[in-house]
N, C-alpha and C. Protein backbone atom coordinates (compact mmCIF):
# COMPACT_ATOMS: atom_id res chain seq x y z
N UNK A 1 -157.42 -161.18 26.54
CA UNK A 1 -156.60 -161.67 25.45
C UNK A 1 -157.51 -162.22 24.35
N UNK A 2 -157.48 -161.50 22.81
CA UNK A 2 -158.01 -162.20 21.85
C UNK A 2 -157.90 -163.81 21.78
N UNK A 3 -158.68 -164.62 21.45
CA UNK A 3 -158.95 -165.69 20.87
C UNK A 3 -158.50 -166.18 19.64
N UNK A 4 -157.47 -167.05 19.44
CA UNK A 4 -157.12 -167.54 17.90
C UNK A 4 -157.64 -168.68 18.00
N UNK A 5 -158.10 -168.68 16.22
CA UNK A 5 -158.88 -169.60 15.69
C UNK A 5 -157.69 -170.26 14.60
N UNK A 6 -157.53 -171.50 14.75
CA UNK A 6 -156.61 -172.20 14.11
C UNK A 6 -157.76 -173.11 13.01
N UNK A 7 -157.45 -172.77 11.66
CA UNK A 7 -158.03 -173.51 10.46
C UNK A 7 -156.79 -174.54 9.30
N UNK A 8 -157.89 -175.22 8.98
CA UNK A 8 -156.48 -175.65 7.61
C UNK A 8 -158.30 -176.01 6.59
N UNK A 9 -157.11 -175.98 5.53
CA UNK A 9 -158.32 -176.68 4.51
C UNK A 9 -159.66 -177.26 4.62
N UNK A 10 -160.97 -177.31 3.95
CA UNK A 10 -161.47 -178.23 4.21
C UNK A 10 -161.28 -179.63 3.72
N UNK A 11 -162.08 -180.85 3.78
CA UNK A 11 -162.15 -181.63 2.81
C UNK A 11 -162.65 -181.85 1.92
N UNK A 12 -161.77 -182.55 0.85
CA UNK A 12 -162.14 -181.72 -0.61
C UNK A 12 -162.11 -183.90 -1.26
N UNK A 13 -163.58 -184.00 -1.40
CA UNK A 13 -163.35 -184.95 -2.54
C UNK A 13 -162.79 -185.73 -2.66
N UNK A 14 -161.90 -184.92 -4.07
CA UNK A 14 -161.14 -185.39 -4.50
C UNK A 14 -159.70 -185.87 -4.34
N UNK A 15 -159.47 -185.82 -2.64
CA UNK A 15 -158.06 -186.31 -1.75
C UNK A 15 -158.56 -186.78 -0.86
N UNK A 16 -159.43 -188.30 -0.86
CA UNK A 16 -160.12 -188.85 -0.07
C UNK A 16 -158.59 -189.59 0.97
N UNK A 17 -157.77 -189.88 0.70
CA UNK A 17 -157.17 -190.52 1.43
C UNK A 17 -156.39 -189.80 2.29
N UNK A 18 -155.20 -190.03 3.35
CA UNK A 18 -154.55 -189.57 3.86
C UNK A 18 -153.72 -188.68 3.05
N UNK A 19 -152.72 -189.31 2.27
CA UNK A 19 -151.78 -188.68 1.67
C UNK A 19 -152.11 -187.27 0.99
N UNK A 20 -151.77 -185.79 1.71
CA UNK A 20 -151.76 -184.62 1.08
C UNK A 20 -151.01 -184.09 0.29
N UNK A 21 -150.59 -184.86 -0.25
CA UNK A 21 -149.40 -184.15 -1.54
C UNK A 21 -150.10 -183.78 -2.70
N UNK A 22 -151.12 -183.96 -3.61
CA UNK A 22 -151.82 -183.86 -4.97
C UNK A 22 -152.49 -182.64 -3.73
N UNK A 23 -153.51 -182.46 -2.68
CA UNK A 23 -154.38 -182.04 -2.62
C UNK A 23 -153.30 -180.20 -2.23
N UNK A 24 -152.17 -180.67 -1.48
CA UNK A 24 -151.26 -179.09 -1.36
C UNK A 24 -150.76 -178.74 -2.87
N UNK A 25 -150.62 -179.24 -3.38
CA UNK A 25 -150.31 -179.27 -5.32
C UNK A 25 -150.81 -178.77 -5.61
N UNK A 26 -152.85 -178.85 -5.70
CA UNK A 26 -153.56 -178.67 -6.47
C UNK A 26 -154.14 -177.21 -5.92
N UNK A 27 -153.96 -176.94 -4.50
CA UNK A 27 -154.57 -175.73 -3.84
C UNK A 27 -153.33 -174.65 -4.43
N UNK A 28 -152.36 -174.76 -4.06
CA UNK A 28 -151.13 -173.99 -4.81
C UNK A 28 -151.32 -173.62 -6.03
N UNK A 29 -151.77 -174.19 -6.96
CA UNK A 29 -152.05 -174.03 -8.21
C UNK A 29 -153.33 -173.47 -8.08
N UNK A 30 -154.42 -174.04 -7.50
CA UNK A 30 -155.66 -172.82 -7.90
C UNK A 30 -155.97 -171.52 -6.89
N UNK A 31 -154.48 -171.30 -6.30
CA UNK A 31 -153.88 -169.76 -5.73
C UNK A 31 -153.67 -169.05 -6.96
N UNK A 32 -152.60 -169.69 -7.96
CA UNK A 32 -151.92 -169.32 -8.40
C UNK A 32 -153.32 -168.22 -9.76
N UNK A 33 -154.06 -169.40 -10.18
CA UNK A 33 -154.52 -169.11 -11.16
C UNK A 33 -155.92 -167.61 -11.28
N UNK A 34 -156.02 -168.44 -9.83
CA UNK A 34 -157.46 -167.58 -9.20
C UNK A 34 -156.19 -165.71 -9.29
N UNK A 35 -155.26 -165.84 -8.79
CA UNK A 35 -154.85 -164.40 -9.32
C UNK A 35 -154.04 -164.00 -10.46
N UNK A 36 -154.19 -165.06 -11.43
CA UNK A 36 -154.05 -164.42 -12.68
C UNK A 36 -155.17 -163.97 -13.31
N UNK A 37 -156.46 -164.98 -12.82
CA UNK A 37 -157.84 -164.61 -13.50
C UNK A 37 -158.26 -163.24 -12.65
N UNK A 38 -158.29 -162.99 -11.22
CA UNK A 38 -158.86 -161.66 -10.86
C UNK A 38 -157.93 -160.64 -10.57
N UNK A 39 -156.40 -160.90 -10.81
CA UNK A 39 -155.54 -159.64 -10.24
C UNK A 39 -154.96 -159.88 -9.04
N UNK A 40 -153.91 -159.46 -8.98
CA UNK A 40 -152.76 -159.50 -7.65
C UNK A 40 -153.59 -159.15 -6.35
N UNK A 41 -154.74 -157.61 -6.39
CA UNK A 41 -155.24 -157.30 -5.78
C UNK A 41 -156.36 -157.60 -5.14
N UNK A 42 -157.16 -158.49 -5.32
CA UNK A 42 -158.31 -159.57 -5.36
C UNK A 42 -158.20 -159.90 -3.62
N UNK A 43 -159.40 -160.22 -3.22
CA UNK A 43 -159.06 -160.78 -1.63
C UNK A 43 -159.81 -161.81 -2.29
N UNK A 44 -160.72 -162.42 -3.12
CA UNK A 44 -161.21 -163.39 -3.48
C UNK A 44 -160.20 -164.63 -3.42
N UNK A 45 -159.08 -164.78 -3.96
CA UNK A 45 -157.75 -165.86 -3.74
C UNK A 45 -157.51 -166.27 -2.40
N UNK A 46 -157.71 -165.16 -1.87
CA UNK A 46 -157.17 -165.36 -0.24
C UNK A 46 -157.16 -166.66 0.53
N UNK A 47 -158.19 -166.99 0.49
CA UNK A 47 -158.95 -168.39 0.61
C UNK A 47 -157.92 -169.64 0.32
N UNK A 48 -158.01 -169.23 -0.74
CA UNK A 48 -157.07 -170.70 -1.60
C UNK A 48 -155.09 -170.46 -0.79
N UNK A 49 -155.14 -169.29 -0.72
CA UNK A 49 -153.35 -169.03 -0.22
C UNK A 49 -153.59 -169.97 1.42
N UNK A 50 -154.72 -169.58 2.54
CA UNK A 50 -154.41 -170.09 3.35
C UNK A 50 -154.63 -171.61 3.46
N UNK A 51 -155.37 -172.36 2.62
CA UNK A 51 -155.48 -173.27 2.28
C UNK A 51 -154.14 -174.37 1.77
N UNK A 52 -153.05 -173.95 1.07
CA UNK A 52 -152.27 -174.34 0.51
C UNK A 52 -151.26 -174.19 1.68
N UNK A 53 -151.26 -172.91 2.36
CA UNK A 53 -150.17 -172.84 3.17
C UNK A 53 -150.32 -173.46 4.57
N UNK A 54 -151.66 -174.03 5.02
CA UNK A 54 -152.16 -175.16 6.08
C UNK A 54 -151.61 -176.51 5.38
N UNK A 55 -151.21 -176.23 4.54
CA UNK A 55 -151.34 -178.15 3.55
C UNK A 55 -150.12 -178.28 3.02
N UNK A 56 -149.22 -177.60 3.06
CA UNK A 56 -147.76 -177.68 1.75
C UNK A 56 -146.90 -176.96 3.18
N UNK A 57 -145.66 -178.36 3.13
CA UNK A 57 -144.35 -177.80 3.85
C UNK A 57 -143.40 -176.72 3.10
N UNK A 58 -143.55 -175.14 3.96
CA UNK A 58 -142.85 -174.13 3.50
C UNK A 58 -141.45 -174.36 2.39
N UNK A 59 -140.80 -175.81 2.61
CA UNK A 59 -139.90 -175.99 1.83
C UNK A 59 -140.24 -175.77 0.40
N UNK A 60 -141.34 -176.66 -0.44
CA UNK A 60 -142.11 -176.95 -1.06
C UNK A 60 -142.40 -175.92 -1.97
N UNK A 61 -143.30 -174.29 -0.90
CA UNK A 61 -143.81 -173.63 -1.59
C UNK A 61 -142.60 -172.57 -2.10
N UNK A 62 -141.37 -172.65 -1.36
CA UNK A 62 -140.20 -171.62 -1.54
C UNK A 62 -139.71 -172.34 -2.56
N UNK A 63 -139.49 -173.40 -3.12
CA UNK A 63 -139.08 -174.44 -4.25
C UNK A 63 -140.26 -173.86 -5.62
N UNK A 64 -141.32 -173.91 -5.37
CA UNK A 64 -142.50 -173.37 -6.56
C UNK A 64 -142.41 -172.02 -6.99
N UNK A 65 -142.04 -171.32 -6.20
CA UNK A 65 -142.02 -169.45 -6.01
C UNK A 65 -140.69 -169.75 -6.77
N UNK A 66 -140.04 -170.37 -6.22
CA UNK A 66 -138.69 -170.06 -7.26
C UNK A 66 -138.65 -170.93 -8.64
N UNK A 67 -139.66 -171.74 -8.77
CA UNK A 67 -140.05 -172.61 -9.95
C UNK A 67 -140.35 -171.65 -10.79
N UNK A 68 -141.59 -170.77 -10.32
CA UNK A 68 -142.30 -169.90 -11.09
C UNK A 68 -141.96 -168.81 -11.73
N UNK A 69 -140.89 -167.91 -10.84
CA UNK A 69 -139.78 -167.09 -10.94
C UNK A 69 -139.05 -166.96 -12.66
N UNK A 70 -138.85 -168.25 -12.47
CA UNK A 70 -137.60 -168.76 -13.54
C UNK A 70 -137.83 -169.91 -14.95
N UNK A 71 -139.47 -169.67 -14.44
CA UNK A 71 -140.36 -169.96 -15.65
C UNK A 71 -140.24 -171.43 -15.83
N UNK A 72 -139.93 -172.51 -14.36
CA UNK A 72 -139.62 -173.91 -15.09
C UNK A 72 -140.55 -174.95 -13.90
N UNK A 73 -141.76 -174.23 -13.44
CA UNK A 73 -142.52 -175.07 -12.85
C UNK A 73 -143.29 -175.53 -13.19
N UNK A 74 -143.25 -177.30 -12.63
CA UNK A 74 -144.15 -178.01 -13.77
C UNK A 74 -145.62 -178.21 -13.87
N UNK A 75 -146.26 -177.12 -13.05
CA UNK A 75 -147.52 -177.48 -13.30
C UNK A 75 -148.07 -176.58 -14.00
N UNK A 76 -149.70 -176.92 -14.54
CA UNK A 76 -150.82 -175.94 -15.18
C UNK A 76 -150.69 -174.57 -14.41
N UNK A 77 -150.39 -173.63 -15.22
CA UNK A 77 -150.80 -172.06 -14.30
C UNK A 77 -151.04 -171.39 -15.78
């Protein structure tokens, strides 16, 4: 039987404390941007998607996808 390797984010800095809410925010967003700058097709992003999706409750990111959708989400992209 293969071996799974379970990852989440590293630590980053700038979310020295417990609370992960700014740091699943901010990975979501530099998903978002990293494939506007290289293309839908890019595996370079990849990184940042599993990152955000170890760190942000699925509620959250289905709330942003549909933020983004409908052109009224409030962050930098």
């Amino acid at each position: 039987m293969a071996e799974i390797e379970l990852k989440t984010a590293p630590a980053d800095f700038r979310f020295p404390t417990t609370n992960q809410t700014r740091h699943c925010f901010t990975r979501y967003i530099e998903f978002h941007r990293c494939l506007s700058a290289k293309g839908e097709n890019s595996g370079e992003c990849e990184k940042f998607a599993k990152y955000y999706r170890s760190l942000c409750p699925g509620e959250w990111v289905d709330k942003w996808n549909e933020q983004r959708e409908n052109g009224t989400f409030p962050g930098p992209l």
